[in-house]
Protein backbone atom coordinates (compact mmCIF):
# COMPACT_ATOMS: atom_id res chain seq x y z
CA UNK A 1 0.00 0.00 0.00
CA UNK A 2 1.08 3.55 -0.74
CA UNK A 3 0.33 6.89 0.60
CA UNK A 4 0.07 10.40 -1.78
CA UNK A 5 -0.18 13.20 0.53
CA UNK A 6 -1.88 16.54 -0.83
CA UNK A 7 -2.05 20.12 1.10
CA UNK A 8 -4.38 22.16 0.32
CA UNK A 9 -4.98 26.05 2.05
CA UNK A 10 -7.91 27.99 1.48
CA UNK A 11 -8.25 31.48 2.59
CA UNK A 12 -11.78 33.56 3.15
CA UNK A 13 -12.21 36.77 5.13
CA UNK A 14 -14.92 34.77 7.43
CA UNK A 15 -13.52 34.09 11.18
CA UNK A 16 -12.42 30.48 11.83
CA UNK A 17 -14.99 29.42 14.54
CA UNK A 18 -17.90 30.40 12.17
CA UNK A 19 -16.99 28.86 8.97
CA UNK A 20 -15.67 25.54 11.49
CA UNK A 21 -19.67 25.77 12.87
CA UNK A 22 -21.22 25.90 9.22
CA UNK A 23 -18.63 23.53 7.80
CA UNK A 24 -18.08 20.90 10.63
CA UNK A 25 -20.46 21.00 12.98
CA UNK A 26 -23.63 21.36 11.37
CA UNK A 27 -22.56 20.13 8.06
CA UNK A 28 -25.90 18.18 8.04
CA UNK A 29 -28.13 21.12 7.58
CA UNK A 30 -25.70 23.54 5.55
CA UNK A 31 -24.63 21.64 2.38
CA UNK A 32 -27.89 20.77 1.09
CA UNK A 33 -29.33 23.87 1.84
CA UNK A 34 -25.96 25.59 -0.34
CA UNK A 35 -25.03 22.84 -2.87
CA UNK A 36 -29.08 21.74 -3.49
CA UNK A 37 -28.43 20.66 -7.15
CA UNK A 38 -25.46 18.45 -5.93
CA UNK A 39 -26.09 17.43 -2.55
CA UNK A 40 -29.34 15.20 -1.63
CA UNK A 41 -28.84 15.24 2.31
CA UNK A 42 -26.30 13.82 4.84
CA UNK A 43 -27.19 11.29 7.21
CA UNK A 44 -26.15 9.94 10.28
CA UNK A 45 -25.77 6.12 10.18
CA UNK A 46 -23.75 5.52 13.28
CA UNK A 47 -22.79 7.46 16.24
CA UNK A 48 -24.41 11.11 17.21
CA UNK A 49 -22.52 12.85 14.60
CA UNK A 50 -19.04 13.36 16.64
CA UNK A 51 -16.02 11.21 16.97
CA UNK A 52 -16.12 7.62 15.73
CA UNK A 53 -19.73 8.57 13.90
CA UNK A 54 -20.13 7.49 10.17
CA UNK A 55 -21.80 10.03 8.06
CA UNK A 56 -22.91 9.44 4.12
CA UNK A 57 -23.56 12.50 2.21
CA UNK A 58 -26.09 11.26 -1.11
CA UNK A 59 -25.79 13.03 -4.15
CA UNK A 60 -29.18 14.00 -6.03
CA UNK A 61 -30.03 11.64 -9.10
CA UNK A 62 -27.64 12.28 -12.07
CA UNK A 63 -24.64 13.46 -10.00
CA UNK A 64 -21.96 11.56 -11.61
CA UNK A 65 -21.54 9.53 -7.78
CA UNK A 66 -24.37 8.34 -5.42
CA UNK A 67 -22.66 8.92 -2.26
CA UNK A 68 -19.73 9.25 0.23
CA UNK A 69 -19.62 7.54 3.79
CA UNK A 70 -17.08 9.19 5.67
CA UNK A 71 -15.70 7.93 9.46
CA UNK A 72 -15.35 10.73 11.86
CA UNK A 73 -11.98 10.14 14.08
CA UNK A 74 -11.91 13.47 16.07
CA UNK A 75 -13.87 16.50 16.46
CA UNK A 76 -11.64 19.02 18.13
CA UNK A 77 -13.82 21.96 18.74
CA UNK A 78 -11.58 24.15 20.62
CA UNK A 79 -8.82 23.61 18.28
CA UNK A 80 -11.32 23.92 15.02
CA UNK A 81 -9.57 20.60 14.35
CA UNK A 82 -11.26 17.77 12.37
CA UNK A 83 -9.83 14.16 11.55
CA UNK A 84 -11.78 12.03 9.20
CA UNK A 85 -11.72 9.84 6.16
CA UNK A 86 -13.84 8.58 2.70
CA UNK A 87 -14.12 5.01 3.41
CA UNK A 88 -16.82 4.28 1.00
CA UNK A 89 -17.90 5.40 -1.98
CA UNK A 90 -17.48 5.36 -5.86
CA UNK A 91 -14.59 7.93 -5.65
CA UNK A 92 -12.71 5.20 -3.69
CA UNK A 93 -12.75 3.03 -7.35
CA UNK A 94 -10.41 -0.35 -7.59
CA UNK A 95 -7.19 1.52 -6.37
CA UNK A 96 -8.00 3.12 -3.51
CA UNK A 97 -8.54 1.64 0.06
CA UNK A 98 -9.25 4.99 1.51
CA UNK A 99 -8.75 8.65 1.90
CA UNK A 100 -7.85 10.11 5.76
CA UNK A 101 -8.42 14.16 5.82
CA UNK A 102 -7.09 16.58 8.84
CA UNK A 103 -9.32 20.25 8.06
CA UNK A 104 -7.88 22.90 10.47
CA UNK A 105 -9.56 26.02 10.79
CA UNK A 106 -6.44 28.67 11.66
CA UNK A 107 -7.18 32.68 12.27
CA UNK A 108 -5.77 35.44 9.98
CA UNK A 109 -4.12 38.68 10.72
CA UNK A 110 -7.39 40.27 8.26
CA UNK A 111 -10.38 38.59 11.14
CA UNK A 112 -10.73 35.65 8.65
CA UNK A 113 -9.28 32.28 8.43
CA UNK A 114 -6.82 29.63 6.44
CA UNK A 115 -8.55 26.22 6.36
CA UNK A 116 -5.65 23.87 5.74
CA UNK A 117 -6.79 20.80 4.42
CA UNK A 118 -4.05 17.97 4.52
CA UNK A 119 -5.04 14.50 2.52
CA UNK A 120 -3.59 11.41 2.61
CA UNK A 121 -5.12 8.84 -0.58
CA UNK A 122 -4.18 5.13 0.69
CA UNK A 123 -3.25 3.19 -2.30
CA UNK A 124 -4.02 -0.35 -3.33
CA UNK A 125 -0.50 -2.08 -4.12
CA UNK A 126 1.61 0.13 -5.85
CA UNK A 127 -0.79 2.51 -7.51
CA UNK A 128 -0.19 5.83 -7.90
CA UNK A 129 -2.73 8.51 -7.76
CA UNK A 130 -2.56 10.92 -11.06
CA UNK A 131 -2.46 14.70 -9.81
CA UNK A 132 -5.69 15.49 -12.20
CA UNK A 133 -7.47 13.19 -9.89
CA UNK A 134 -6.65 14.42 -6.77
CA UNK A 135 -7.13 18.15 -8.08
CA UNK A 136 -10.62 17.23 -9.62
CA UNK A 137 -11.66 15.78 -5.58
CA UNK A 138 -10.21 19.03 -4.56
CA UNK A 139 -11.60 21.45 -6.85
CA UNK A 140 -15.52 20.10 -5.32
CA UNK A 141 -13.78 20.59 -1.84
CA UNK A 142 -13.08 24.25 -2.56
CA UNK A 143 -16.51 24.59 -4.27
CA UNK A 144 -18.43 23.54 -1.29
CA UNK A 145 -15.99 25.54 0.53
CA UNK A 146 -17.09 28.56 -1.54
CA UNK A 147 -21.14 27.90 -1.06
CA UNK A 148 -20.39 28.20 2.75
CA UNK A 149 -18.59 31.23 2.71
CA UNK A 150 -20.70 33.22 0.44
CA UNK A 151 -23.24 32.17 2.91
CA UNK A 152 -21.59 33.62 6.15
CA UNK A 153 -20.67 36.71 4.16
CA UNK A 154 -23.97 37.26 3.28
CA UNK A 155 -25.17 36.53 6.98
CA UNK A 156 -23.01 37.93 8.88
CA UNK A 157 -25.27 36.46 12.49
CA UNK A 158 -24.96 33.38 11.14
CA UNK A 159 -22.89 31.03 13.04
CA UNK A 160 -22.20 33.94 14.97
């Protein structure tokens, strides 16, 4: 098995404990509501929705996947920290066992945050994961990303 490790920052002018609120802690409710021609819902299907929890996010019909289940290691509120990783899900394919995220949510000298993504794909054997894969994964990150901080722009009480 290999690893690939990506890094990924993404700055917004939004203050860390909001966007982690929105993002992270009430993902449930947020990404449908932002990303409603994507997103179907998320669900809980084990745990309360914090540490050791699986969650599985289903895409509307005619999104190119179906869904994602993702295991929730650690929810770090006071650190804005979260550990989890895609262990199911069409994304995944033949070569890939899974893919283990750590999303920090880090303050800015403007009042806004850095949300420093760090991935780490788990290969099967001794595939290698193409860059244009892991940017097209990365390029829906940033666009949910984007949907939740045009929405805390525009409500400023929001997560407040």
């Amino acid at each position: 098995m290999g690893i690939t490790t990506y890094t990924q920052d993404i700055a917004t002018l939004v203050a860390p404990d909001r966007v982690f609120k929105a993002l992270v802690l009430d993902a449930e409710n947020v990404v449908p509501k932002l990303m409603p021609k994507a997103v179907k819902n998320i669900e809980i299907v084990e745990g309360d929705g914090g540490a050791q929890s699986i969650k599985k996010m289903n895409f509307v019909e005619g999104y190119p996947i179906k869904y994602l289940k993702h295991k929730i290691h650690i929810v770090d509120d006071k650190n804005m920290v979260i550990k989890y990783s895609l262990i199911e899900g069409e994304v995944l394919g033949e070569n890939l066992e899974y893919i283990s995220y750590v999303v920090s949510f880090e303050g800015s000298e403007n009042g806004g945050c850095i949300c420093k993504t760090i991935s780490n794909y788990h290969t099967k054997d001794d595939f290698v994961v193409k860059e244009e894969e892991i940017k097209e994964g990365e390029e829906k990150a940033v666009e949910l990303f984007k949907a939740v901080e045009a929405y805390l722009l525009a409500n400023p009480s929001s997560y407040a």
